[in-house]
Protein backbone atom coordinates (compact mmCIF):
# COMPACT_ATOMS: atom_id res chain seq x y z
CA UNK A 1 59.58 186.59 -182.02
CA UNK A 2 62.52 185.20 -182.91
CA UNK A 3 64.74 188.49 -182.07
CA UNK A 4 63.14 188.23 -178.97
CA UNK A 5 64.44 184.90 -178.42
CA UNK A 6 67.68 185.19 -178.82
CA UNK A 7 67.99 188.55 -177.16
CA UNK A 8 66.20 186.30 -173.77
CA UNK A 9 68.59 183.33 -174.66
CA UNK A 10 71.89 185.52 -174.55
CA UNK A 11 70.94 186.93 -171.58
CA UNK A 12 70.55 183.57 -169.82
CA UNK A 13 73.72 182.18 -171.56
CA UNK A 14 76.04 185.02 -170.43
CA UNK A 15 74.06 185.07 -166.66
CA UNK A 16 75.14 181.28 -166.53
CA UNK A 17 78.84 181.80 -168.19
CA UNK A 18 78.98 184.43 -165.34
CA UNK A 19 77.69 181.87 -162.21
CA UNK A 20 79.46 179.18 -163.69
CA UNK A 21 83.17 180.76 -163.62
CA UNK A 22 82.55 181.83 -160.05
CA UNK A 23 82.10 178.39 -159.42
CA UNK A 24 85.34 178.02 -160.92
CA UNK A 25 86.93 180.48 -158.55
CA UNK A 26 85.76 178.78 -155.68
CA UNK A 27 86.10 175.53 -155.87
CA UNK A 28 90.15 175.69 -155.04
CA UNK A 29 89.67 177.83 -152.72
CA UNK A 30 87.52 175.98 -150.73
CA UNK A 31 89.46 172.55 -151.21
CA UNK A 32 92.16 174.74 -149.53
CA UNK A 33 90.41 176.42 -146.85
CA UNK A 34 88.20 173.41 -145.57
CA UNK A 35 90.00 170.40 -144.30
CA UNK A 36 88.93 166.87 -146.07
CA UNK A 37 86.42 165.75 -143.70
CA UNK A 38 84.88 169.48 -143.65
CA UNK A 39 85.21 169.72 -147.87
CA UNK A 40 83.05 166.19 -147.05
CA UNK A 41 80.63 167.48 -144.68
CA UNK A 42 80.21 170.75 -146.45
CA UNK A 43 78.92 168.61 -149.64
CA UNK A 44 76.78 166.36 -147.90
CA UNK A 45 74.91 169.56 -146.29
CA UNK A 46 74.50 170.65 -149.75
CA UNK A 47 73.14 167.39 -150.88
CA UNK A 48 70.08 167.50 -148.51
CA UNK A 49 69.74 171.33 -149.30
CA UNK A 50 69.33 170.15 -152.85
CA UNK A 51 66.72 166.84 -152.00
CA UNK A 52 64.84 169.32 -149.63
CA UNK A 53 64.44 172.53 -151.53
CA UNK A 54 62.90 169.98 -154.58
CA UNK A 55 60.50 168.63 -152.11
CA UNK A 56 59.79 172.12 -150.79
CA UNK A 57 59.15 173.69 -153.62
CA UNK A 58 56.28 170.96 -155.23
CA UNK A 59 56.27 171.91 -158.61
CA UNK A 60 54.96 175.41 -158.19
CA UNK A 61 57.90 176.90 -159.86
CA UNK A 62 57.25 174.85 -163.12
CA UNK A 63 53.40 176.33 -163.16
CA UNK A 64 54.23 179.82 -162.54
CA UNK A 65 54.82 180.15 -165.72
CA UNK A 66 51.90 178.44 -167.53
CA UNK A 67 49.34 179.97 -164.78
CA UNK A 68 50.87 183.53 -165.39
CA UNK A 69 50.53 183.41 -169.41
CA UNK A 70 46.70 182.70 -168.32
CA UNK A 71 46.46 185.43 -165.92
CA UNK A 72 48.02 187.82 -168.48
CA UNK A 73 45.65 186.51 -171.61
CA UNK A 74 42.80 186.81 -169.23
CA UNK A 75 41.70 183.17 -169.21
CA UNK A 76 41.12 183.19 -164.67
CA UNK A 77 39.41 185.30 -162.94
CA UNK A 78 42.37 186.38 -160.77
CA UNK A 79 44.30 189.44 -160.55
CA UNK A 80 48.08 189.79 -161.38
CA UNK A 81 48.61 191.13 -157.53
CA UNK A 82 46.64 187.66 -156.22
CA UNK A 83 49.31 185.49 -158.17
CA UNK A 84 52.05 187.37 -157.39
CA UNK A 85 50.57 186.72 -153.84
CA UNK A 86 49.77 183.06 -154.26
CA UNK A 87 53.07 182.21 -155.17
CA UNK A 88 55.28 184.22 -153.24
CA UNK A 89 52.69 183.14 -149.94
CA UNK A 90 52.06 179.80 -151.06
CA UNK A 91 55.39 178.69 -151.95
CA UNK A 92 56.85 180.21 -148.73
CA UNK A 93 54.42 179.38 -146.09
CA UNK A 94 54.95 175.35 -147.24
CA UNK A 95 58.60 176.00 -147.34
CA UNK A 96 58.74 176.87 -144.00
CA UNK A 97 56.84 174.18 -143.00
CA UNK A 98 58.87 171.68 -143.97
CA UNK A 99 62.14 173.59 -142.95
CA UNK A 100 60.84 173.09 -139.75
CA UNK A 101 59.76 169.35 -139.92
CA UNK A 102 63.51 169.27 -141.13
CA UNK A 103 64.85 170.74 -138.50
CA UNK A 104 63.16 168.82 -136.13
CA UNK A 105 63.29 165.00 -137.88
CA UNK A 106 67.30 166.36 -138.26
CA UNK A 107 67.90 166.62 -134.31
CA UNK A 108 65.75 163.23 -133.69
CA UNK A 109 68.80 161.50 -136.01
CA UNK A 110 71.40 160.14 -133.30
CA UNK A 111 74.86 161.30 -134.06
CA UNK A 112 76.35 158.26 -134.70
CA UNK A 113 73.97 157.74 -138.06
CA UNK A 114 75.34 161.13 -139.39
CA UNK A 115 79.20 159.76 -138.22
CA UNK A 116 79.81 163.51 -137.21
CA UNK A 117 79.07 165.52 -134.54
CA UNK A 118 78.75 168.55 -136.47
CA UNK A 119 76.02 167.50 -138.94
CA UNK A 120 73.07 167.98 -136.67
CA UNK A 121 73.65 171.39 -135.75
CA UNK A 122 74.93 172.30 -138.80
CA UNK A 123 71.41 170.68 -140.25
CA UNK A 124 69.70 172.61 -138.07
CA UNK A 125 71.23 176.25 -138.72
CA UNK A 126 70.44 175.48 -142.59
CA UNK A 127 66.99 174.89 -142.07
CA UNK A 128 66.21 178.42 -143.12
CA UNK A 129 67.71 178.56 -146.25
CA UNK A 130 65.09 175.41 -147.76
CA UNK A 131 62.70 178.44 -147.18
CA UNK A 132 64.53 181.12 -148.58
CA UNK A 133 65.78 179.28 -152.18
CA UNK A 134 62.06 178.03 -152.46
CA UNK A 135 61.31 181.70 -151.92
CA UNK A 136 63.85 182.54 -154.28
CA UNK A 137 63.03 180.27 -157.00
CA UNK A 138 59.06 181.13 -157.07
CA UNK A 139 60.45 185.01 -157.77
CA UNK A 140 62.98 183.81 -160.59
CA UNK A 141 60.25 181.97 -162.13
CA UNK A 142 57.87 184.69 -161.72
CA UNK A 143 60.57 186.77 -163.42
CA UNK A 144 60.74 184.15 -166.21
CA UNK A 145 57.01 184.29 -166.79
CA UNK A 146 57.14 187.75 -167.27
CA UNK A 147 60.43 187.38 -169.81
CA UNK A 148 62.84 189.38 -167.79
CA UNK A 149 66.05 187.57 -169.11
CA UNK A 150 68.00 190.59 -168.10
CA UNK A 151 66.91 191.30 -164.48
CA UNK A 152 66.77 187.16 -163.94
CA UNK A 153 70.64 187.01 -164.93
CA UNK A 154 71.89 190.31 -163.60
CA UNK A 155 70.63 189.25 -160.26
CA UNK A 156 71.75 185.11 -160.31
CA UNK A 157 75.02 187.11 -161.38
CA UNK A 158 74.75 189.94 -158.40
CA UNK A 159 74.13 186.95 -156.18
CA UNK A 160 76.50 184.85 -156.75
CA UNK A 161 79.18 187.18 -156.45
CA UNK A 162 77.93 189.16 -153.50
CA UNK A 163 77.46 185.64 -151.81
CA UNK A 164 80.95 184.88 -152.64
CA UNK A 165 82.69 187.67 -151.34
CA UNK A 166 81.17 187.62 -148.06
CA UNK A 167 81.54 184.29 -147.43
CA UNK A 168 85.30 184.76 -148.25
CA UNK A 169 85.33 187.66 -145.94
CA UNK A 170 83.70 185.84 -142.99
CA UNK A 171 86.01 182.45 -143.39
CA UNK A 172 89.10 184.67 -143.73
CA UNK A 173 88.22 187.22 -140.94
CA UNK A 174 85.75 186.41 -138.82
CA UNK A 175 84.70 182.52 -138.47
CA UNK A 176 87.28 180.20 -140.48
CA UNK A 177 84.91 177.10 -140.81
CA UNK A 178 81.84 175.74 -141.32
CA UNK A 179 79.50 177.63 -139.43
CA UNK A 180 80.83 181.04 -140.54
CA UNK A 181 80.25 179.55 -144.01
CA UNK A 182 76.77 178.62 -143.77
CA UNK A 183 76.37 182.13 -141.80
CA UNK A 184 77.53 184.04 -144.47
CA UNK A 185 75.58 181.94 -146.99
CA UNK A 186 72.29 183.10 -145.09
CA UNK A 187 72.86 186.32 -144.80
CA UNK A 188 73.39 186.38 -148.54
CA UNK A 189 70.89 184.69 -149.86
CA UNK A 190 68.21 186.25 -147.38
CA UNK A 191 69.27 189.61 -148.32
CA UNK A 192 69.60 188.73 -152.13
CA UNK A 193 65.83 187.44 -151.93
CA UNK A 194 64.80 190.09 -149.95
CA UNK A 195 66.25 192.88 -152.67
CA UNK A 196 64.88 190.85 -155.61
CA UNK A 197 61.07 191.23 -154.20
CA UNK A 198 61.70 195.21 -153.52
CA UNK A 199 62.70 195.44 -157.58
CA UNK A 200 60.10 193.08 -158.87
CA UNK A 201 57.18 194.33 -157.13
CA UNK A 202 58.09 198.24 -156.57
CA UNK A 203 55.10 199.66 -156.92
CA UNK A 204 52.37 196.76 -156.73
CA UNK A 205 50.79 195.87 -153.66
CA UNK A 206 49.82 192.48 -152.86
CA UNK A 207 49.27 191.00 -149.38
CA UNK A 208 48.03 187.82 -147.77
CA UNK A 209 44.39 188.31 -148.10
CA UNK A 210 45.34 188.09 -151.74
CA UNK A 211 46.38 185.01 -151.44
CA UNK A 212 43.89 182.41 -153.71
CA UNK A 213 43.38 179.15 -152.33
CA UNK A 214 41.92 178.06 -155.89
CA UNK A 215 44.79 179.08 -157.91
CA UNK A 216 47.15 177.67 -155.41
CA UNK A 217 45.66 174.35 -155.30
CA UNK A 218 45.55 173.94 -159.07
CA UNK A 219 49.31 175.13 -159.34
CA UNK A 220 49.74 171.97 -156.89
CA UNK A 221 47.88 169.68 -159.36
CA UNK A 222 49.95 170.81 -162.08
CA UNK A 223 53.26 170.65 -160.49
CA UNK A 224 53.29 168.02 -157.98
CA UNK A 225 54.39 165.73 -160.56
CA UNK A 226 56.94 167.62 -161.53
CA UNK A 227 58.80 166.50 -158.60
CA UNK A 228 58.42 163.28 -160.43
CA UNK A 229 60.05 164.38 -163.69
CA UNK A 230 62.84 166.34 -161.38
CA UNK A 231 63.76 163.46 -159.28
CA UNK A 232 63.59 161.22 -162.25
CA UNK A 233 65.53 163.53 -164.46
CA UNK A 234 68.56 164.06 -161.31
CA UNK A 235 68.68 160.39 -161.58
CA UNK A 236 68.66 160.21 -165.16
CA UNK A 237 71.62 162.49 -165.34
CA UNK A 238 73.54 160.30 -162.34
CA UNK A 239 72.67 156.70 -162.47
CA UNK A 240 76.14 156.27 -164.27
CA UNK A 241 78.30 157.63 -161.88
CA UNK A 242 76.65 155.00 -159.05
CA UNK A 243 76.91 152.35 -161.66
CA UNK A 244 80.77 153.26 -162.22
CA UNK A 245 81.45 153.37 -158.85
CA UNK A 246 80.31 149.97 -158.33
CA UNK A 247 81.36 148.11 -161.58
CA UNK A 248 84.44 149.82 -162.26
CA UNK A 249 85.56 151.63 -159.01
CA UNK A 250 86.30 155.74 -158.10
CA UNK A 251 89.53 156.30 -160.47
CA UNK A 252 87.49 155.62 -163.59
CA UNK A 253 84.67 156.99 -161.97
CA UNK A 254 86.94 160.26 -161.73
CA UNK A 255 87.67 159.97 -165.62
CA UNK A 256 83.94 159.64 -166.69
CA UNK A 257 83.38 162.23 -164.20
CA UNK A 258 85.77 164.97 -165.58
CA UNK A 259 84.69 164.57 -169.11
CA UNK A 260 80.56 164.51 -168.17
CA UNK A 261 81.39 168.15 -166.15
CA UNK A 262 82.84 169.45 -168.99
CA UNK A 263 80.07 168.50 -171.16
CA UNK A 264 78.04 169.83 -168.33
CA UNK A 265 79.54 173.19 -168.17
CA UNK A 266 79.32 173.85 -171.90
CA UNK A 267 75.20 172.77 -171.68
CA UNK A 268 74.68 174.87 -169.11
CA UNK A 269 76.09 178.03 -171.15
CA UNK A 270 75.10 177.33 -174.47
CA UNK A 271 72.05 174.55 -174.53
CA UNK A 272 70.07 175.31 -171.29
CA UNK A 273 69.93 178.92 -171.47
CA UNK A 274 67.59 178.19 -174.48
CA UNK A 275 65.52 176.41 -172.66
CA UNK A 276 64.79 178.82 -169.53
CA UNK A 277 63.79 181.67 -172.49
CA UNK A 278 61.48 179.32 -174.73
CA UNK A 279 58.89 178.20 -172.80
CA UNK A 280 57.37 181.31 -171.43
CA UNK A 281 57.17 182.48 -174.90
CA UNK A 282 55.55 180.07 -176.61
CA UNK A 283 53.01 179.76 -173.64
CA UNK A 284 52.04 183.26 -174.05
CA UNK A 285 52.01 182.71 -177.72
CA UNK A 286 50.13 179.70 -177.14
CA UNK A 287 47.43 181.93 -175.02
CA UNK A 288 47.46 185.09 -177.19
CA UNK A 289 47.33 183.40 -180.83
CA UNK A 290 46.56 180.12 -180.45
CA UNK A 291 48.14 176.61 -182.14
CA UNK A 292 49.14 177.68 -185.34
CA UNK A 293 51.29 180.48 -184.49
CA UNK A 294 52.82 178.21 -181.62
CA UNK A 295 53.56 175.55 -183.20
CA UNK A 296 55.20 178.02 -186.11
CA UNK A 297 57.30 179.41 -183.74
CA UNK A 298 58.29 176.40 -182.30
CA UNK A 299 58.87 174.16 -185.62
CA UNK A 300 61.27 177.67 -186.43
CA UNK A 301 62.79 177.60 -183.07
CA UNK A 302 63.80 173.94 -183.03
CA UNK A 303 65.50 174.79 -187.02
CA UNK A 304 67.83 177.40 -185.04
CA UNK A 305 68.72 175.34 -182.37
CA UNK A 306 69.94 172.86 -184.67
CA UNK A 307 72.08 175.15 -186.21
CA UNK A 308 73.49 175.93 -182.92
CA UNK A 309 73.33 172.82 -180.75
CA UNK A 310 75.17 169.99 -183.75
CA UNK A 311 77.88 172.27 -184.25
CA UNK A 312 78.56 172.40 -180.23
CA UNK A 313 78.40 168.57 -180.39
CA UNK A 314 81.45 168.20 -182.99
CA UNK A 315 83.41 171.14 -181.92
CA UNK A 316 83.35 169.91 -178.32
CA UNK A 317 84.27 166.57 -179.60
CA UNK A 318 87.36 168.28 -181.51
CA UNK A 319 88.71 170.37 -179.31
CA UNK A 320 87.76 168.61 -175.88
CA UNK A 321 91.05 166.46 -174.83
CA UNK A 322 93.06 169.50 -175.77
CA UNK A 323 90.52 171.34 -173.43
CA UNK A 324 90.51 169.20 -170.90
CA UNK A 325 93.77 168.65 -170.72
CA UNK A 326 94.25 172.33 -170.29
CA UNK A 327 91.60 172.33 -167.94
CA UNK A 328 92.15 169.61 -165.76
CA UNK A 329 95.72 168.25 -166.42
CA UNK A 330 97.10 165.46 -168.75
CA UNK A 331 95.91 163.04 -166.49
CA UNK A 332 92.52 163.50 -167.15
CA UNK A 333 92.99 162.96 -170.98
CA UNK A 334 91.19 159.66 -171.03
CA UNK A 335 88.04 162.04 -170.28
CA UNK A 336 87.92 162.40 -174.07
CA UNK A 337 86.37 159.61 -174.94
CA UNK A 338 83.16 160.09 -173.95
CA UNK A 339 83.01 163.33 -174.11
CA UNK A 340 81.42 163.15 -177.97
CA UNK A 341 78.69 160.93 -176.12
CA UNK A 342 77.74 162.86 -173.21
CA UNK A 343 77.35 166.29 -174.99
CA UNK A 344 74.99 165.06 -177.83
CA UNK A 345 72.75 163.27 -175.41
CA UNK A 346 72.89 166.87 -173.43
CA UNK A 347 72.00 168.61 -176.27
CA UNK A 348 69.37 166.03 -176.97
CA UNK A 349 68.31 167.03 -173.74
CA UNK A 350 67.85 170.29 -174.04
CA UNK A 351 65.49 169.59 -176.67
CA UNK A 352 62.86 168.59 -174.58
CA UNK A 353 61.14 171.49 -173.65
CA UNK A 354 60.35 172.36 -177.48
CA UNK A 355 59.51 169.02 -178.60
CA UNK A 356 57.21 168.51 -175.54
CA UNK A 357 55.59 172.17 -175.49
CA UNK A 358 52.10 170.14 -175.96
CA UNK A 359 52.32 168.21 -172.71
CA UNK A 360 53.71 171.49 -170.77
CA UNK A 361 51.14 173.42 -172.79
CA UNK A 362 47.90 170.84 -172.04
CA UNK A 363 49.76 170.50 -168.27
CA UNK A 364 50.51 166.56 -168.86
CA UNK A 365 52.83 166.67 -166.33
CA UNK A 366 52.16 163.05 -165.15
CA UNK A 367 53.02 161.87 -168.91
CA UNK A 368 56.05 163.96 -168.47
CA UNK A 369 57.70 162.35 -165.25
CA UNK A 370 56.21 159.07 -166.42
CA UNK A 371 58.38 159.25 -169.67
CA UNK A 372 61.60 160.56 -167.54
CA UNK A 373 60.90 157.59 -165.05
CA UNK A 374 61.02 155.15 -168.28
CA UNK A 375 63.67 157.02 -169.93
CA UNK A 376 65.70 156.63 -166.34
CA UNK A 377 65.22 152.69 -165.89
CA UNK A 378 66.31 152.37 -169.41
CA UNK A 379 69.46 154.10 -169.02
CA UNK A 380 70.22 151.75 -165.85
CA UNK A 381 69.29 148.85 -167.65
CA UNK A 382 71.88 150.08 -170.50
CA UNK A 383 74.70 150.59 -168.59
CA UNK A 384 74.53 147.32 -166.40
CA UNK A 385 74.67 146.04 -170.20
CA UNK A 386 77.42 148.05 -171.60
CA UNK A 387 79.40 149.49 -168.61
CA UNK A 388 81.29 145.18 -168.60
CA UNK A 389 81.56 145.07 -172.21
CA UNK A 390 83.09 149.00 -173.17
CA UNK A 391 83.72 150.42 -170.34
CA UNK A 392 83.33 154.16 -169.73
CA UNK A 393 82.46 154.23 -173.64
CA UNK A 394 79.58 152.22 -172.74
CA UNK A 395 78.14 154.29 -169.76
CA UNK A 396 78.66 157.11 -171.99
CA UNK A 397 76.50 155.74 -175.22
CA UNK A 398 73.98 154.27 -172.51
CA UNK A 399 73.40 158.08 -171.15
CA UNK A 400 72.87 159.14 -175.10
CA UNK A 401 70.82 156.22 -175.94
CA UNK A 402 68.64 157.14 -173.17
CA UNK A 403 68.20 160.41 -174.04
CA UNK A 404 67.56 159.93 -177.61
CA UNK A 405 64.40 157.65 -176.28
CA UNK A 406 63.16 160.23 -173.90
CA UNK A 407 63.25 163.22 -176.69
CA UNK A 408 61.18 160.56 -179.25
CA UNK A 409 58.94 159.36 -176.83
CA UNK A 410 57.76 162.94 -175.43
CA UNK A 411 57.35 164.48 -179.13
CA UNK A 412 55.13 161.37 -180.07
CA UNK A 413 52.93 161.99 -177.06
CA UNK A 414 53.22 165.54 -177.26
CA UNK A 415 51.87 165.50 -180.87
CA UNK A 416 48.77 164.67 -179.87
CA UNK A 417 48.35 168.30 -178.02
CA UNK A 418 50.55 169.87 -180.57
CA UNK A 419 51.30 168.89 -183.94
CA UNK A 420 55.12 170.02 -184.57
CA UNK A 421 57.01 168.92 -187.67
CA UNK A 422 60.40 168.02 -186.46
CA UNK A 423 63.00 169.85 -189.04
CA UNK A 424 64.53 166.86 -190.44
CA UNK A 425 65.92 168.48 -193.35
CA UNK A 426 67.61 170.70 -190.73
CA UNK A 427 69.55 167.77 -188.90
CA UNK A 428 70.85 166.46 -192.32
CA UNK A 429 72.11 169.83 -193.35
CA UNK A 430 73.19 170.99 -190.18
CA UNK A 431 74.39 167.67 -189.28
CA UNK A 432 76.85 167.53 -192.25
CA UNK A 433 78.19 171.09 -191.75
CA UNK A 434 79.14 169.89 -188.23
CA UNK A 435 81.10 166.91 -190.14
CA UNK A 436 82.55 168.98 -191.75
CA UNK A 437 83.47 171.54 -188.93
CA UNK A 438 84.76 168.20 -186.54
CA UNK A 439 87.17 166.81 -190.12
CA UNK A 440 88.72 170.69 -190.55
CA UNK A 441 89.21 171.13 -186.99
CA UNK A 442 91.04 167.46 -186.33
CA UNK A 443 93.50 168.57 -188.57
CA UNK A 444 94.85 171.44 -187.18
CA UNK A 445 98.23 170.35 -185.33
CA UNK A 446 100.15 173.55 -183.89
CA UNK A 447 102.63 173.07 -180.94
CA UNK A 448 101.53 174.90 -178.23
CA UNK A 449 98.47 173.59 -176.23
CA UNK A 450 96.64 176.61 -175.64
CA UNK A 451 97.36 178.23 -179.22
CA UNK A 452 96.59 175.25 -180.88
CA UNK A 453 93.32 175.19 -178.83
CA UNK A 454 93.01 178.77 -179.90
CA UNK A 455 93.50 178.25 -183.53
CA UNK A 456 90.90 175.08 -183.94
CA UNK A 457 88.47 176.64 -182.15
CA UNK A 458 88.41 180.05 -184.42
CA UNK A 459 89.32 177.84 -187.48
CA UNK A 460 85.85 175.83 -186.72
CA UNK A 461 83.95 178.56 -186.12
CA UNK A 462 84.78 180.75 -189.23
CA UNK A 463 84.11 177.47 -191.38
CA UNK A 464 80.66 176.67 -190.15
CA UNK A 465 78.88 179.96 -189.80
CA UNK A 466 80.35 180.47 -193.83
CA UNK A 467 78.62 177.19 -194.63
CA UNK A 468 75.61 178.28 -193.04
CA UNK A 469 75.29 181.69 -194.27
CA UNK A 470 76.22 180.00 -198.05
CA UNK A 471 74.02 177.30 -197.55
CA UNK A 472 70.95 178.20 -194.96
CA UNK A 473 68.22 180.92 -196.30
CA UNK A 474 66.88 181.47 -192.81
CA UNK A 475 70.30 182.47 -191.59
CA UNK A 476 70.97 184.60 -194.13
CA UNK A 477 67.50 186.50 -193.82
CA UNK A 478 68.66 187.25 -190.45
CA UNK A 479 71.59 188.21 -191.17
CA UNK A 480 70.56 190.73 -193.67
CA UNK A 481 68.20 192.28 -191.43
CA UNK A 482 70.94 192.63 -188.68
CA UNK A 483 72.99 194.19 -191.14
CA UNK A 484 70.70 196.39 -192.50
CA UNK A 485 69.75 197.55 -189.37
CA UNK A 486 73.44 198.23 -188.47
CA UNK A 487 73.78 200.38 -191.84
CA UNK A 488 70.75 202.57 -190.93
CA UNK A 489 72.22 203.04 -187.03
CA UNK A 490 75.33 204.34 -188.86
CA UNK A 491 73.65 206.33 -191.15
């Protein structure tokens, strides 16, 4: 089980180490290519694209993967062709419908609200794709369900790419702006989604008659207030920044800001991919052998993500000004600060989908965005508090604080589903390895930026996985059998 997991977690890390540099590679390009008011425009389309395709979507994806491990273990009377055609119809058919009550509340807007004359058309042409990434992400998820780490990432990866180019072809050669942009982004993405459902379902046929009105309608009950826990958990993760803005003003704003993205990008490789590969696992573990095995799996689980997630948490709080100065320029060094903040409250973070399998399990989904809707007014309340007194520190600790509350709170009520014993024993040993890691790492002084970034990086590295293999039996159990199964491939 555990193999299994980190063969599914690599595969999402690497998919989103692949997305995430191509976001790299764009983003100068496009400050270069798009005038300011366009580079403004272009975001604020993306903003309601974001707000829209959460609404659209209404929590289905988050129960196509609890409904499927009951479909697989037998537990409904429905076919794996009707959910295939539940979701892909259900999740589509209200997706368009709201596109198009978008599209027409988005012309009823006068142009003088939007303060551009190119927002309501622009609006309008982008309609489509709220269908098409709702579309998209009921397939992913479906994909998820059915623990296909390697198709899910190959094709974000595909996407992304093949998206890229051909927008960079059509602004370059054809339509320099923002329509050819958005053009080229629907033609990509409809001909991504439309390749995606030709692989997944070659073979299987499915059709609207399939379609179950039951299943659909529980899928609603169970994820409707997941749009709850999404909004509240956006918010969560952004309150700050509004706060900044308003108490301290946009150049500290863009300080806090550079550090949290880092944090961000280093979560989104290393912490989250954990996350999208645990759940469907422990649901169909959950179906096929019942509490004991889950919450085995899950107490062992939560003992390897320890390992991994406190020694990310010092060694991004060694090496991060040297990163980000690398990264972003010496003027962003400031970022630093809070950068030792922001990632442990990430990482935190990304321990909520293990410590809170009971309430995804049981489908407590209004406890869940209840808990995320506390956990987000404390955070506000926290940095209204400490945002006057220590500045960006204080924003920083508020955002850990808050997610050190939401992670207790949901494995208390979680417990009462399913009883997991938190590794404490774990943290402490883990937890002073990584003190150990940060103490050898802050010494290293070598001239050059990037070499000395180099050198503390594979300096930390080498020391902690020796302390773990000297001092953690699990690790070295796995180890051995990696070896040995190395040695037997050789022999």
């Amino acid at each position: 089980m555990l193999k299994r997991l980190v063969i599914h977690t690599s595969n999402y890390g690497l998919g989103s180490l692949a997305v995430t540099l191509a976001s790299f590679i764009s983003f100068p390009i496009f400050t270069r290519v798009f005038s300011v008011d366009e580079y403004g425009v272009l975001n604020l389309i993306s903003a309601s694209l974001m707000l829209l395709v959460g609404i659209a979507k209404l929590g289905v994806q988050h129960a196509v993967v609890r409904f499927y491990a009951e479909i697989k273990a037998g537990r409904r009377d429905i076919t794996v062709p009707q959910f295939y055609a539940t979701v892909v119809f259900g999740m589509t058919g209200l997706s368009l419908l709201i596109a198009a009550g978008w599209a027409v509340v988005s012309q009823a807007v006068p142009d003088a609200w939007w303060n551009d004359p190119r927002v309501a058309g622009l609006l309008l042409l982008t309609a489509v794709l709220v269908a098409v990434r709702t579309t998209d992400s009921g397939l992913l998820n479906i994909l998820r369900a059915q623990e296909r780490s390697g198709l899910f990432s190959a094709y974000s990866v595909l996407k992304k790419y093949a998206g890229l180019g051909l927008i960079l072809v059509t602004l370059f050669f054809v339509s320099k702006g923002l329509y050819g942009f958005y053009l080229a982004t629907i033609v990509a993405e409809v001909g991504a989604v439309a390749v995606l459902a030709a692989v997944m379902f070659r073979g299987v046929r499915y059709a609207p008659r399939d379609f179950s009105p039951g299943l659909f309608r529980s899928m609603l009950v169970f994820g409707i207030p997941m749009i709850g826990y999404e909004l509240a958990g956006t918010a969560l993760a952004i309150s700050d920044r509004y706060l900044i803005q308003g108490l301290l003003g946009s150049s500290d704003l863009g300080i806090y800001a550079a550090g949290y993205n880092l944090c961000e990008y280093v979560q989104l490789i290393l912490v989250a991919a954990i996350g999208q590969a645990i759940m469907p696992m422990y649901v169909r573990t959950w179906e096929e052998k019942g509490v004991t095995e889950t919450a085995r799996f899950i107490q062992s689980s939560l003992h390897y993500y320890l390992l991994l997630g406190l020694p990310v948490v010092a060694g991004l709080s060694a090496v991060g000004e040297d990163l980000l100065v690398l990264l972003a320029s010496e003027k962003f060094r400031a970022s630093a600060g809070v950068i030792p903040y922001i990632i442990a409250g990430l990482v935190l973070d990304g321990m909520v989908v293990m410590v809170g399998a009971g309430l995804y399990i049981h489908k407590r989904t209004v406890a869940l965005a209840a808990l995320v809707v506390a956990s987000t007014v404390l955070n506000v309340v926290l940095n209204l508090i400490l945002i006057p007194k220590f500045g960006l520190v204080g924003a920083a600790a508020a955002t850990l604080i808050a997610y050190l509350v939401l992670v207790a709170s949901i494995h208390v009520a979680a417990a009462r589903h399913l009883p997991i014993v938190f590794p404490w024993a774990s943290l402490a040993k883990f937890g002073v390895m990584a003190v150990a890691m940060y103490l050898a790492v802050s010494q290293v002084r070598i001239g050059h930026d990037v070499v000395n970034l180099v050198v503390k990086v594979v300096v930390g590295g080498a020391l902690y996985a020796l302390l773990v293999v000297l001092l953690d039996r699990q690790a070295r159990g796995v180890l051995r059998t990696g070896l040995g199964k190395l040695y037997r491939v050789g022999a």
